[in-house]
N, C-alpha and C. Protein backbone atom coordinates (compact mmCIF):
# COMPACT_ATOMS: atom_id res chain seq x y z
N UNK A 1 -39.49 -31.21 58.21
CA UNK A 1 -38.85 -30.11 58.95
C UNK A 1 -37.93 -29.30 58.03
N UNK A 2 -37.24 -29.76 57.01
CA UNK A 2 -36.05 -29.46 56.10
C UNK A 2 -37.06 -28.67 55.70
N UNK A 3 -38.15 -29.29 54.65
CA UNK A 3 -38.82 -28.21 53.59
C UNK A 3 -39.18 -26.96 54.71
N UNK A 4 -40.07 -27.37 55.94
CA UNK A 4 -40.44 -26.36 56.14
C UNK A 4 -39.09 -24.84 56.43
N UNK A 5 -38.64 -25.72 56.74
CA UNK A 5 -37.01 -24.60 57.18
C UNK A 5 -36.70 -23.47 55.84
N UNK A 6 -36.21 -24.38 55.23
CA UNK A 6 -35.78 -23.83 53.77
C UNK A 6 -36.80 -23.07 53.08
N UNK A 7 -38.06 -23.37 53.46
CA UNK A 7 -39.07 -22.85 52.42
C UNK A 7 -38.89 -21.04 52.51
N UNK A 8 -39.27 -20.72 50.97
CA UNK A 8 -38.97 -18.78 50.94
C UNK A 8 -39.40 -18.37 51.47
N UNK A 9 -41.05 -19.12 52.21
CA UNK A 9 -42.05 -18.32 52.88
C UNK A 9 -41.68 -18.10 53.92
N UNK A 10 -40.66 -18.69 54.78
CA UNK A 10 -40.10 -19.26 56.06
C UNK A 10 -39.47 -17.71 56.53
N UNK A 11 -39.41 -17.14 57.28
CA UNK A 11 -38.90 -16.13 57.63
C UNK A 11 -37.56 -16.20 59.15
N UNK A 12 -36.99 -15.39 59.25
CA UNK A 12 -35.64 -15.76 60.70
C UNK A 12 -36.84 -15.91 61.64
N UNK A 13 -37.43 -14.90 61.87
CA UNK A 13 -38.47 -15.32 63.50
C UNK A 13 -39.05 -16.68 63.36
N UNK A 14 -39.65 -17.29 62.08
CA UNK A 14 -40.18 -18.19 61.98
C UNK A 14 -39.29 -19.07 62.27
N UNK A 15 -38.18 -19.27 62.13
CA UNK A 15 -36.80 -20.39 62.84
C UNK A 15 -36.74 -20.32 64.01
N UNK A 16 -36.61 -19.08 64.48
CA UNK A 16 -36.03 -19.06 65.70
C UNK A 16 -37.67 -19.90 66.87
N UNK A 17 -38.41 -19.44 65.91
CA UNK A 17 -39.87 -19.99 67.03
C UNK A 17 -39.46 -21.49 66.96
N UNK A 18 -39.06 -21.77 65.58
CA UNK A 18 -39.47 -23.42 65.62
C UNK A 18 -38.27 -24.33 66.23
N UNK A 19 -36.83 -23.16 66.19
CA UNK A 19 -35.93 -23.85 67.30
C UNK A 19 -36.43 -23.77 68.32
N UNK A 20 -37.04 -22.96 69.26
CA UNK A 20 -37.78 -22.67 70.85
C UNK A 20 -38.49 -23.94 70.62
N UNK A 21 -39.51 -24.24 69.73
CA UNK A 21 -39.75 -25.76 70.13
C UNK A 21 -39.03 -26.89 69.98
N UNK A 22 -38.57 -26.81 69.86
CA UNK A 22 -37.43 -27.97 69.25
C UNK A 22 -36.31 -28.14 70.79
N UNK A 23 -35.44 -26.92 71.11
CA UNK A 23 -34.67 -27.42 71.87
C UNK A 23 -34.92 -27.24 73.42
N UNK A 24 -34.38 -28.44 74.00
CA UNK A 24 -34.53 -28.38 75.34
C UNK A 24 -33.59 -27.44 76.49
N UNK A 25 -32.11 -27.53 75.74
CA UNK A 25 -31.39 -26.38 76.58
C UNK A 25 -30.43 -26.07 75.37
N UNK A 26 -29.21 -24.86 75.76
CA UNK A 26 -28.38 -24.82 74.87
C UNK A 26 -27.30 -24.16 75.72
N UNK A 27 -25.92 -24.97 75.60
CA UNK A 27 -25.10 -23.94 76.51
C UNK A 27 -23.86 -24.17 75.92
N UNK A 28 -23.40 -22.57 75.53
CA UNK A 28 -22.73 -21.79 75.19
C UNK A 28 -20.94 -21.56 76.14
N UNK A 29 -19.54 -22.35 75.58
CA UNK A 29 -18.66 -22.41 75.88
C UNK A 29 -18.02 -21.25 75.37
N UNK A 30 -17.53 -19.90 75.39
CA UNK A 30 -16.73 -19.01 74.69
C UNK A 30 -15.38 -19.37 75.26
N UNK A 31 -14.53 -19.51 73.96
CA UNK A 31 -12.86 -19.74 74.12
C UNK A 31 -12.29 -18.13 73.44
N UNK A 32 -12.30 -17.66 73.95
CA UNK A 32 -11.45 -16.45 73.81
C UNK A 32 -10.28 -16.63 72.96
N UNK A 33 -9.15 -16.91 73.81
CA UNK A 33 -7.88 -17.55 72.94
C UNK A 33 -8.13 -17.84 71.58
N UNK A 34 -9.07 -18.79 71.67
CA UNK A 34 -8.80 -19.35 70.39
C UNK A 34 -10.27 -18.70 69.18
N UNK A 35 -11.06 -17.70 69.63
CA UNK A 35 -11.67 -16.47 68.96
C UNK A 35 -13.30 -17.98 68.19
N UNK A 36 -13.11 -18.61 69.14
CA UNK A 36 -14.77 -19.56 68.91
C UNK A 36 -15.53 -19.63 70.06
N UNK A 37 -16.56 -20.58 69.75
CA UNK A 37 -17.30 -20.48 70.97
C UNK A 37 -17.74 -22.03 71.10
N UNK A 38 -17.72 -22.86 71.97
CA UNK A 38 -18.79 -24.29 71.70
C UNK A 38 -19.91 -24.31 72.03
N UNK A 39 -20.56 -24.80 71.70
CA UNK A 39 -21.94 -24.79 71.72
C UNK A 39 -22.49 -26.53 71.32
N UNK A 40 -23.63 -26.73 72.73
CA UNK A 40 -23.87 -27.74 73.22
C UNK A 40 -25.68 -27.53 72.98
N UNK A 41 -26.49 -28.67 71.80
CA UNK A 41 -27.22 -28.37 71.81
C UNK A 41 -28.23 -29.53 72.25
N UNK A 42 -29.45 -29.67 73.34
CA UNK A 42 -29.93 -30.59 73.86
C UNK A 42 -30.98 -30.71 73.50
N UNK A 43 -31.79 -31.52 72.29
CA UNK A 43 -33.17 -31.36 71.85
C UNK A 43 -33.91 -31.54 73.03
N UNK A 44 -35.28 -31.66 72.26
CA UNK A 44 -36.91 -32.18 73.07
C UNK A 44 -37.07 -33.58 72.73
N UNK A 45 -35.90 -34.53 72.07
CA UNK A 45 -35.94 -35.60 71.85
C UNK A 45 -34.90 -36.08 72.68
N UNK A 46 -34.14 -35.62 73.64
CA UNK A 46 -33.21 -36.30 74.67
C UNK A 46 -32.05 -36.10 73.42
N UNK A 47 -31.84 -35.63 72.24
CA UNK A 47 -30.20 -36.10 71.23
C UNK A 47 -29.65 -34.76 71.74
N UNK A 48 -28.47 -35.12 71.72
CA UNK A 48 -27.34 -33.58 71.94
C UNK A 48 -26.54 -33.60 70.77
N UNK A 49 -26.18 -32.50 70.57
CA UNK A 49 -25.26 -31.71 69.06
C UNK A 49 -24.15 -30.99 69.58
N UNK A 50 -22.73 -30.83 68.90
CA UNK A 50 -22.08 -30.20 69.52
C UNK A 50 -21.80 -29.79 68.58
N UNK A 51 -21.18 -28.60 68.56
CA UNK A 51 -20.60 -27.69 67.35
C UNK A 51 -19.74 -26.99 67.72
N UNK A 52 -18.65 -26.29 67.09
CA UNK A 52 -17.72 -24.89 67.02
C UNK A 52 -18.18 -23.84 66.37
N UNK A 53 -18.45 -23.14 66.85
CA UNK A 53 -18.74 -21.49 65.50
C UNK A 53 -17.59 -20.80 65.57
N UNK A 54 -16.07 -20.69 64.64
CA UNK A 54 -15.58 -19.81 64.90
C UNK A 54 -16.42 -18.29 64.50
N UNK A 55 -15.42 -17.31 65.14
CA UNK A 55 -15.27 -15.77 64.47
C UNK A 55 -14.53 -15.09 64.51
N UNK A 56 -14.02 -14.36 63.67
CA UNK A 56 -13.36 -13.58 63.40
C UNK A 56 -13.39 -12.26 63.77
N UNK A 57 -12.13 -11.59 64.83
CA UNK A 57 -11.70 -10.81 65.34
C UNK A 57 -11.93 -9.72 64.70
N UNK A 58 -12.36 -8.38 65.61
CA UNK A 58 -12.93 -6.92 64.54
C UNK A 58 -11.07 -6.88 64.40
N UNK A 59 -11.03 -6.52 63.10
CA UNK A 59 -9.15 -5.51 62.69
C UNK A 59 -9.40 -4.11 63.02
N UNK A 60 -8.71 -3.91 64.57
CA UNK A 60 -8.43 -2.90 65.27
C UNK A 60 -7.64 -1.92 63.71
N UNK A 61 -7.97 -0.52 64.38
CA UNK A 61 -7.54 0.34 62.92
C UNK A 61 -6.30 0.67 63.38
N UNK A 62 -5.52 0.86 62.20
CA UNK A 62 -3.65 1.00 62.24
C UNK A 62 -3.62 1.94 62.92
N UNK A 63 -2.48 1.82 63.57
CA UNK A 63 -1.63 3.03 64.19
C UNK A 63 -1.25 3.90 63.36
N UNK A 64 -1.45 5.12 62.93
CA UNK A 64 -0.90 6.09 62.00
C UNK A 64 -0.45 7.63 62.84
N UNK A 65 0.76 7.91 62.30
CA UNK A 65 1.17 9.37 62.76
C UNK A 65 0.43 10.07 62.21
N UNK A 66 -0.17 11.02 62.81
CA UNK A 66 -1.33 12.10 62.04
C UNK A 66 -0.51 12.32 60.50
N UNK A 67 -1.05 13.13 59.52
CA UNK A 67 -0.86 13.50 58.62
C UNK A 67 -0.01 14.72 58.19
N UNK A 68 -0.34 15.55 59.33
CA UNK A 68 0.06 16.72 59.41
C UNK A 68 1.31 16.73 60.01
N UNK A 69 1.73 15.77 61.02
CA UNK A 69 3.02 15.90 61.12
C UNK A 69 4.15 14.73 60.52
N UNK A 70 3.01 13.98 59.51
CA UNK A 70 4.04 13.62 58.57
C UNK A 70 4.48 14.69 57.17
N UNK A 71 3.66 15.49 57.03
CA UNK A 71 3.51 16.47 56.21
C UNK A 71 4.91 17.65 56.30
N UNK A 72 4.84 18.03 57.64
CA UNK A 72 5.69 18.64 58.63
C UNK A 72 7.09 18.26 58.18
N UNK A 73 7.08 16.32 58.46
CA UNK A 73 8.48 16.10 58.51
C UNK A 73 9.05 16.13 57.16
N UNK A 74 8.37 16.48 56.16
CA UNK A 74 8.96 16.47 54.91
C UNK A 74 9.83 18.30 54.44
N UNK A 75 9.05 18.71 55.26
CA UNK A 75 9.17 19.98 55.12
C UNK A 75 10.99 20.24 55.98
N UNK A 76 10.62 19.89 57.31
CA UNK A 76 12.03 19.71 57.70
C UNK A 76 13.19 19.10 57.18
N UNK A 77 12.63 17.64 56.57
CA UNK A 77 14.20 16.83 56.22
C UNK A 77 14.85 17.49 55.17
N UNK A 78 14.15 18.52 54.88
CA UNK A 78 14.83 19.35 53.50
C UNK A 78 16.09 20.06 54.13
N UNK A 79 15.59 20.66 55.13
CA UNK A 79 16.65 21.73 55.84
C UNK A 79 16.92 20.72 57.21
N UNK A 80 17.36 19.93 57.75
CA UNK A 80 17.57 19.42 59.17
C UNK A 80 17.76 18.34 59.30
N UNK A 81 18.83 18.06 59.86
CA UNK A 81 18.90 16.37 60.07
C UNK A 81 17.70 15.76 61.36
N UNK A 82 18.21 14.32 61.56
CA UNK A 82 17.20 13.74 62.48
C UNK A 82 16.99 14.38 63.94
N UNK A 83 18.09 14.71 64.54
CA UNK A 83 18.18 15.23 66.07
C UNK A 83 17.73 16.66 65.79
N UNK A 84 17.62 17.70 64.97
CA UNK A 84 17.18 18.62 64.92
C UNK A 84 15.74 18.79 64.40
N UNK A 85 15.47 17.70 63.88
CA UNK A 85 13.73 17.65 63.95
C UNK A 85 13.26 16.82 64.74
N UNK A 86 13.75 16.52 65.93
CA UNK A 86 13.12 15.35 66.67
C UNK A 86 13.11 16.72 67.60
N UNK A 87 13.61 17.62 67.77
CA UNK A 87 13.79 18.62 68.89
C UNK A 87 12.32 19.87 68.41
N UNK A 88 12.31 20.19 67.08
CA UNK A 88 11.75 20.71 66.02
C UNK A 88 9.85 20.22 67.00
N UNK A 89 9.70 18.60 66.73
CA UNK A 89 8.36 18.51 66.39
C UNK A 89 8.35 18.00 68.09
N UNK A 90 9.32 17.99 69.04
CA UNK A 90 9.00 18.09 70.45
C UNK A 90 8.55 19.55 71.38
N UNK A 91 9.43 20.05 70.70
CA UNK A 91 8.31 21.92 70.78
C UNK A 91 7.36 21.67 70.83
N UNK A 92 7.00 21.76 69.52
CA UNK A 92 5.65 22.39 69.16
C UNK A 92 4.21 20.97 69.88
N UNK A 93 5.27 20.37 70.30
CA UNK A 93 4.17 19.28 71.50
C UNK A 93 3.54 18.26 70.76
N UNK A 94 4.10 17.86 69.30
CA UNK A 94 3.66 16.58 68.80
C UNK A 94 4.13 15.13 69.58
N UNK A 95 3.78 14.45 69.31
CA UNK A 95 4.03 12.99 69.56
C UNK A 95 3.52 12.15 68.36
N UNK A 96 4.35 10.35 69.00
CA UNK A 96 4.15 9.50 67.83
C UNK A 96 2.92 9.30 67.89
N UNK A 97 2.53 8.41 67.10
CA UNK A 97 1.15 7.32 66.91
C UNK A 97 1.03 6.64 67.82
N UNK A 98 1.87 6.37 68.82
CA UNK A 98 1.60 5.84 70.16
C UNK A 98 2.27 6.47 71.39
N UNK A 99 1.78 7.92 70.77
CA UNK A 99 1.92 8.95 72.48
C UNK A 99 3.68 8.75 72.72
N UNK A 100 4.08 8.76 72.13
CA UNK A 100 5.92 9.19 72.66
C UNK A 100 6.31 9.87 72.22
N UNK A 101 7.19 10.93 72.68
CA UNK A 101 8.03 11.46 72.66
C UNK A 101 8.93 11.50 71.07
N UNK A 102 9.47 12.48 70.30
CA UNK A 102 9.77 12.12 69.30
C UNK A 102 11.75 11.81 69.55
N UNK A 103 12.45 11.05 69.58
CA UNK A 103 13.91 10.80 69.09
C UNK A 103 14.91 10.91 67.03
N UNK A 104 15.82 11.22 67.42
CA UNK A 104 16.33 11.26 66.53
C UNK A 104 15.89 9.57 65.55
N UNK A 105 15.82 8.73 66.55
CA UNK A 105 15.75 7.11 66.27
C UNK A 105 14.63 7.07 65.27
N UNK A 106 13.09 7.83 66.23
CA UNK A 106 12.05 7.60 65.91
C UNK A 106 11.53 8.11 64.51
N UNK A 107 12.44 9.33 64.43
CA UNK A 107 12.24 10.07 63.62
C UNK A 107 12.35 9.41 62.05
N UNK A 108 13.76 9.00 62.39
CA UNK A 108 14.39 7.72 61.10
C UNK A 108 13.58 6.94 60.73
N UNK A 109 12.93 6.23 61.84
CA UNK A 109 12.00 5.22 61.16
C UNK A 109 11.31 5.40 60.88
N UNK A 110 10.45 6.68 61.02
CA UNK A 110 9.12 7.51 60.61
C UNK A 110 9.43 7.87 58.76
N UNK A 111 10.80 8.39 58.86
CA UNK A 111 11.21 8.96 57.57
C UNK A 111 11.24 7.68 57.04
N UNK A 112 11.73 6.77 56.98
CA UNK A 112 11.85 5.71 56.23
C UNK A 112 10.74 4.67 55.96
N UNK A 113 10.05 4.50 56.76
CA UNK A 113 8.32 4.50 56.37
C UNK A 113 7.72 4.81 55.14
N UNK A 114 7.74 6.24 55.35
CA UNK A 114 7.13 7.22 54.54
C UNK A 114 8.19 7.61 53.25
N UNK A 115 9.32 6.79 53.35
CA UNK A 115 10.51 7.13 52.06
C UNK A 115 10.78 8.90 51.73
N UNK A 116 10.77 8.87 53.52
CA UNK A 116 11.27 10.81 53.51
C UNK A 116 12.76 10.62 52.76
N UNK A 117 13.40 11.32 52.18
CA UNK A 117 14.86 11.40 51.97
C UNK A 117 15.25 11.93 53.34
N UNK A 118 16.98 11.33 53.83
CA UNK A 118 17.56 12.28 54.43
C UNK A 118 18.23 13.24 54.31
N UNK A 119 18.24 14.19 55.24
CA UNK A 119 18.51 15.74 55.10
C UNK A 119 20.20 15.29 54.26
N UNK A 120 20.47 16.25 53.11
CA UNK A 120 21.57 16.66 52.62
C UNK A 120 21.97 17.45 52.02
N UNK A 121 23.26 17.76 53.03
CA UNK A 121 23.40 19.19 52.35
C UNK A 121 23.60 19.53 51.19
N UNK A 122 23.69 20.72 50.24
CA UNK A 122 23.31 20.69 49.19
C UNK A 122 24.84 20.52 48.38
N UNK A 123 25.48 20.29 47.15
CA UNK A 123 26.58 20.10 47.08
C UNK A 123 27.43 21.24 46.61
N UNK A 124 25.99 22.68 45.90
CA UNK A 124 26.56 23.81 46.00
C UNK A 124 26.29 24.99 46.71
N UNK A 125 26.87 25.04 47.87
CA UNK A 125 25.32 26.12 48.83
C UNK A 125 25.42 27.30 48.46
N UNK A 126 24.01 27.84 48.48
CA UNK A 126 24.18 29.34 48.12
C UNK A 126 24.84 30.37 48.41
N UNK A 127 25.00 31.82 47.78
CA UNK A 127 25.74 32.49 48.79
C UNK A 127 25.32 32.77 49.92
N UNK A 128 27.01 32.85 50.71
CA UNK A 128 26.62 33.06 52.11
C UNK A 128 26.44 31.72 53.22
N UNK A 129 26.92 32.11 53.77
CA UNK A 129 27.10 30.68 55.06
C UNK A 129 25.70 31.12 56.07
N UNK A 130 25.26 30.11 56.15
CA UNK A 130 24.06 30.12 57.01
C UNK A 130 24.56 29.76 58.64
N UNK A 131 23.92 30.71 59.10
CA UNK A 131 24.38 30.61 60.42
C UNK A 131 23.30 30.76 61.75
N UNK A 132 23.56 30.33 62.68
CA UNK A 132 22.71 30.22 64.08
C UNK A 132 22.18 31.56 64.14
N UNK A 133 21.41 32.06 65.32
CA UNK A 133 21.28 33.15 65.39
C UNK A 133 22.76 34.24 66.34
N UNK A 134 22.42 32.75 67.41
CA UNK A 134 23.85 33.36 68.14
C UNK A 134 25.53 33.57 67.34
N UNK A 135 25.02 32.72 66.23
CA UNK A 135 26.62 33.01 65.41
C UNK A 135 26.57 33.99 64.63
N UNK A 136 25.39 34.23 63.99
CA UNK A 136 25.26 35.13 63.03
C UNK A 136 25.23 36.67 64.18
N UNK A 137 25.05 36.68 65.19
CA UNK A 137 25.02 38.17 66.32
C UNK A 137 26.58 37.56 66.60
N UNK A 138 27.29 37.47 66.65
CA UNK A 138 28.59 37.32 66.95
C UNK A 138 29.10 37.76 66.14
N UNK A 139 29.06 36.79 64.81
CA UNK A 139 29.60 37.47 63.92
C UNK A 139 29.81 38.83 63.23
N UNK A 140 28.12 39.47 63.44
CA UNK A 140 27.85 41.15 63.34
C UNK A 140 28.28 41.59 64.18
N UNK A 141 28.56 41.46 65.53
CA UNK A 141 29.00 42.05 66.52
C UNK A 141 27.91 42.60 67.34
N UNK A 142 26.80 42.25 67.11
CA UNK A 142 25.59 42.78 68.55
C UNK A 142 24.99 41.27 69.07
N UNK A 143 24.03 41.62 69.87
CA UNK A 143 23.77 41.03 70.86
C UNK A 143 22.28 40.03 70.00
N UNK A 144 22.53 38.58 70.25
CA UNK A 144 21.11 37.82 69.90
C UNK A 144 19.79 38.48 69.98
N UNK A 145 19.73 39.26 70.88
CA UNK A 145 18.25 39.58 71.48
C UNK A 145 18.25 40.83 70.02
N UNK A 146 19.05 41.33 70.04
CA UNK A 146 19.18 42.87 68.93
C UNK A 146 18.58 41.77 67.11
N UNK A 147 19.46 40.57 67.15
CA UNK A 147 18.92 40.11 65.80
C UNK A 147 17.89 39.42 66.21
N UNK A 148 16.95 39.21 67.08
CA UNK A 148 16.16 38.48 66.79
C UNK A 148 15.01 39.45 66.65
N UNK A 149 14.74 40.96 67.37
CA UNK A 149 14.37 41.76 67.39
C UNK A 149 14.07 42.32 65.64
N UNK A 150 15.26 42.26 65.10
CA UNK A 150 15.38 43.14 63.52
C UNK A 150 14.75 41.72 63.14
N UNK A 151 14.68 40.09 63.16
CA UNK A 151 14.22 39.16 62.59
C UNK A 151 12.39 39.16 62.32
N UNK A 152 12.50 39.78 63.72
CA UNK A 152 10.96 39.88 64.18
C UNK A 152 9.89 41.37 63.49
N UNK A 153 10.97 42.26 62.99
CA UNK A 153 10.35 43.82 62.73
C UNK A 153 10.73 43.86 61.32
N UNK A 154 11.59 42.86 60.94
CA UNK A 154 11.58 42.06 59.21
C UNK A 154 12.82 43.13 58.54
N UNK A 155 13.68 43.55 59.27
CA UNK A 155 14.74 44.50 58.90
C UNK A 155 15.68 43.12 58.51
N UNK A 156 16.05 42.28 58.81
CA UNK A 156 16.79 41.38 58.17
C UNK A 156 15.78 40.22 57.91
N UNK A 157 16.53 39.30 56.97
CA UNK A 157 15.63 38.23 56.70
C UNK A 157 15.92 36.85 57.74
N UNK A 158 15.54 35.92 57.92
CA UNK A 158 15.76 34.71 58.22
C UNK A 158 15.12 33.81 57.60
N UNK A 159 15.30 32.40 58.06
CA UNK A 159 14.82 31.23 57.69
C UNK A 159 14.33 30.38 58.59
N UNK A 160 12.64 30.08 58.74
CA UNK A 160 12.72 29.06 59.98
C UNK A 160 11.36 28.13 59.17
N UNK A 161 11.40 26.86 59.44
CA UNK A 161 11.05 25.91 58.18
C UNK A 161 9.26 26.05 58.79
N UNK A 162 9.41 26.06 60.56
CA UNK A 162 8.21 26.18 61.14
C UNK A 162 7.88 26.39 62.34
N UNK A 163 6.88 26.81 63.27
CA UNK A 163 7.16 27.28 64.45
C UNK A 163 8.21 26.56 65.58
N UNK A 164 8.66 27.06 66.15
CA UNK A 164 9.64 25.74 67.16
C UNK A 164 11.29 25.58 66.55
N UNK A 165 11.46 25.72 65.00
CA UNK A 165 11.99 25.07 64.57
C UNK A 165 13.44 26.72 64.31
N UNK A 166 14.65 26.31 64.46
CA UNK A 166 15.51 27.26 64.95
C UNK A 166 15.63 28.12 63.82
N UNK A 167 16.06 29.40 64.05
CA UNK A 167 16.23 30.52 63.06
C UNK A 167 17.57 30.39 62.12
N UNK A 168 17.64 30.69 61.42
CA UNK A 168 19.15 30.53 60.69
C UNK A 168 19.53 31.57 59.72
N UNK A 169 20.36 32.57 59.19
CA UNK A 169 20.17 33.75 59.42
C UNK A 169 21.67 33.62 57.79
N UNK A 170 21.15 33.42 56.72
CA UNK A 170 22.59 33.22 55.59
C UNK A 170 23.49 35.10 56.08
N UNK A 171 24.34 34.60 55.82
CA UNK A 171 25.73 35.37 56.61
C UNK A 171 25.97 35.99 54.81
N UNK A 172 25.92 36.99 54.34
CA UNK A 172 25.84 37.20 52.95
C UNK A 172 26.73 38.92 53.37
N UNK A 173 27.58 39.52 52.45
CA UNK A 173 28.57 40.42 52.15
C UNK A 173 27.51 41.81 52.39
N UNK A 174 26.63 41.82 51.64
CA UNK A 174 24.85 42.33 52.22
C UNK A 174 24.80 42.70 52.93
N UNK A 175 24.65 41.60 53.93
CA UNK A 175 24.13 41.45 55.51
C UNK A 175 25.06 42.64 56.10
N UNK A 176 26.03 42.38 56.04
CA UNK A 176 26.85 43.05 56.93
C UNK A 176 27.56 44.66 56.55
N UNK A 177 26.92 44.22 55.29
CA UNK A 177 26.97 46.14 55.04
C UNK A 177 25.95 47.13 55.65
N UNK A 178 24.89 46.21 55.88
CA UNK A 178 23.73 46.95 56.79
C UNK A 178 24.32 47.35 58.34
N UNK A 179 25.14 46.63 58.54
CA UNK A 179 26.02 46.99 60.07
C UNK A 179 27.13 47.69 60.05
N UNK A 180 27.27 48.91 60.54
CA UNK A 180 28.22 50.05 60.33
C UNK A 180 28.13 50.69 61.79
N UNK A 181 30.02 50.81 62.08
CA UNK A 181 30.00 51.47 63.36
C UNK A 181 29.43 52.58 64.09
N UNK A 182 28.93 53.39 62.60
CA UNK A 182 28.65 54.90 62.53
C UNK A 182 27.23 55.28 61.61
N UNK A 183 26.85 55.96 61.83
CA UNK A 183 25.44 56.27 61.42
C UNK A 183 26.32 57.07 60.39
N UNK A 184 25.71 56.67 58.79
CA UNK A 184 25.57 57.61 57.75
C UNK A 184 25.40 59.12 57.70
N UNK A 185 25.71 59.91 57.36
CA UNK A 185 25.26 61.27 57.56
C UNK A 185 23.63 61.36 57.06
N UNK A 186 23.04 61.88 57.79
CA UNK A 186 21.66 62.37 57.92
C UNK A 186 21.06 61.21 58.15
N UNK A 187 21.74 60.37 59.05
CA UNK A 187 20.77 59.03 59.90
C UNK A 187 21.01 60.08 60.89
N UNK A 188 19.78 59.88 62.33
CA UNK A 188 19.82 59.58 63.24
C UNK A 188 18.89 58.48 63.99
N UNK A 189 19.33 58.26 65.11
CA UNK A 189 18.68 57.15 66.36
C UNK A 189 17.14 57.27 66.32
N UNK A 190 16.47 56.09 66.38
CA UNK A 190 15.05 56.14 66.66
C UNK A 190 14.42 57.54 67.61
N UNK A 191 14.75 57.77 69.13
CA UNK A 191 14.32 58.51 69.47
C UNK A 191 14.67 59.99 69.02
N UNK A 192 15.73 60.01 68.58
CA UNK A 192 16.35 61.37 67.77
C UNK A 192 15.19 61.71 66.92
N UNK A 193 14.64 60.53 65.88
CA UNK A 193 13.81 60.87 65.03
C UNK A 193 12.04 60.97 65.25
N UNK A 194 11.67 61.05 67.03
CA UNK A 194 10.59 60.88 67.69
C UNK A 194 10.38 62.38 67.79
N UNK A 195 11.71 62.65 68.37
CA UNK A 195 11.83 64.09 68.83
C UNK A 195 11.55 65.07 67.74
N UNK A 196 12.22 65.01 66.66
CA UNK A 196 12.18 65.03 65.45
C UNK A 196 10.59 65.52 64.59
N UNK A 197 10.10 64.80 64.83
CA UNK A 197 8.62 64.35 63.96
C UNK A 197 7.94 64.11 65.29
N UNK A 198 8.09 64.69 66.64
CA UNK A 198 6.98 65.05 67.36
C UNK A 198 6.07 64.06 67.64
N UNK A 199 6.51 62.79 68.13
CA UNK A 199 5.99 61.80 68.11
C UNK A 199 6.44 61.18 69.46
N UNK A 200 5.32 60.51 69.85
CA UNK A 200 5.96 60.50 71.74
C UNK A 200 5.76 58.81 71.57
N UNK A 201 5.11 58.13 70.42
CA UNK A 201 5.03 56.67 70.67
C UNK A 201 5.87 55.98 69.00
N UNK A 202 6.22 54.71 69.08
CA UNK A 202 7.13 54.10 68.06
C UNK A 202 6.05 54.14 67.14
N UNK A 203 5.04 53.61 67.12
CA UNK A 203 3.77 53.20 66.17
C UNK A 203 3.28 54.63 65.78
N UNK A 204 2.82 55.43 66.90
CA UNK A 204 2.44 56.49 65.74
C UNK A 204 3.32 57.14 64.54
N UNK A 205 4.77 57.25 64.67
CA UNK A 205 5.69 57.23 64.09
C UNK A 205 5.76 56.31 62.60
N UNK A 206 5.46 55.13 62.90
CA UNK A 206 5.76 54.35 61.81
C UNK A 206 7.10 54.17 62.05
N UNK A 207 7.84 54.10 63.26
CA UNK A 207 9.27 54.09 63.17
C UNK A 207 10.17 52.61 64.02
């Protein structure tokens, strides 16, 4: 029986036929828990066999934060501490590697994972104090909606690291020379200059 088993000529179907003659029943114990199975084997000669087969568990694939918003958080910890990018990548509707919500907490341990540095400020900051939007319109003296407007039509500059993520507006000697109580001589007002150049819409204008 050995030779014939072993022999090269011997093929799997050819086993499996010559177990069909061979055994009389076979029944199959699966232990979960413990990732084997027993197995009870009853020849055509009345002998029984018992055996264990373990196996080994498929390795479920890691939990990983996409790429892109680990990519993201590097980009932020430059400019933002933890609570301001946990607010940052809750906008824009990310979540962890297991569907939550992002925290200042989570954030930390994400950065430290990945050996993000934390945000620090720099020890010589550039000119100009960087400021909110609402501080930086306070400080000019008009209204948020007016700077976010000139932010948006690119008449002043800002800084925002990525969508979601808050505007911040450096407060520079510059800046605020562009803001004057009084129109220059030979400025006038947008529609002054419609009337002007005969123009009944902003866009055909270029203005």
């Amino acid at each position: 029986m050995k030779r014939v088993w072993d022999a090269p000529t011997t093929t799997d179907r050819d086993r499996k036929e010559l177990l069909r003659g061979l055994l009389e029943e076979v029944k199959i114990n699966v232990v979960t828990e413990e990732n084997k199975a027993h197995v009870v084997l009853r020849w055509k000669t009345s002998a029984v066999s018992e055996l264990d087969v373990l196996w080994r568990s498929p390795r479920s694939a890691p939990i990983r934060t996409d790429e892109e918003t680990i990519e993201l958080m590097r980009r932020l910890a430059v400019h933002h501490p933890d609570p301001v990018m946990a607010g940052v990548l809750n906008r824009q509707g990310r979540k962890t590697a297991r569907g939550e919500s992002f925290t200042a907490s989570r954030v930390a341990s994400l950065r430290t994972h990945w050996k993000i540095p934390r945000y620090q400020a720099p020890a010589k900051p550039p000119e100009g104090k960087l400021l909110t939007v609402d501080a930086a319109a306070k400080d000019l003296g008009v209204a948020a909606s007016t700077l976010l407007r000139w932010l948006n039509v690119g008449f002043i500059g800002g800084e925002q690291v990525t969508s979601g993520a808050p505007w911040r507006i450096r407060m520079t000697d510059e800046l605020k020379q562009l803001i004057v109580p009084e129109a220059p001589p030979g400025y006038v007002t947008v529609f002054q200059a419609m009337r002007l150049l005969g123009c009944r819409a902003r866009r055909s204008c270029n203005v």
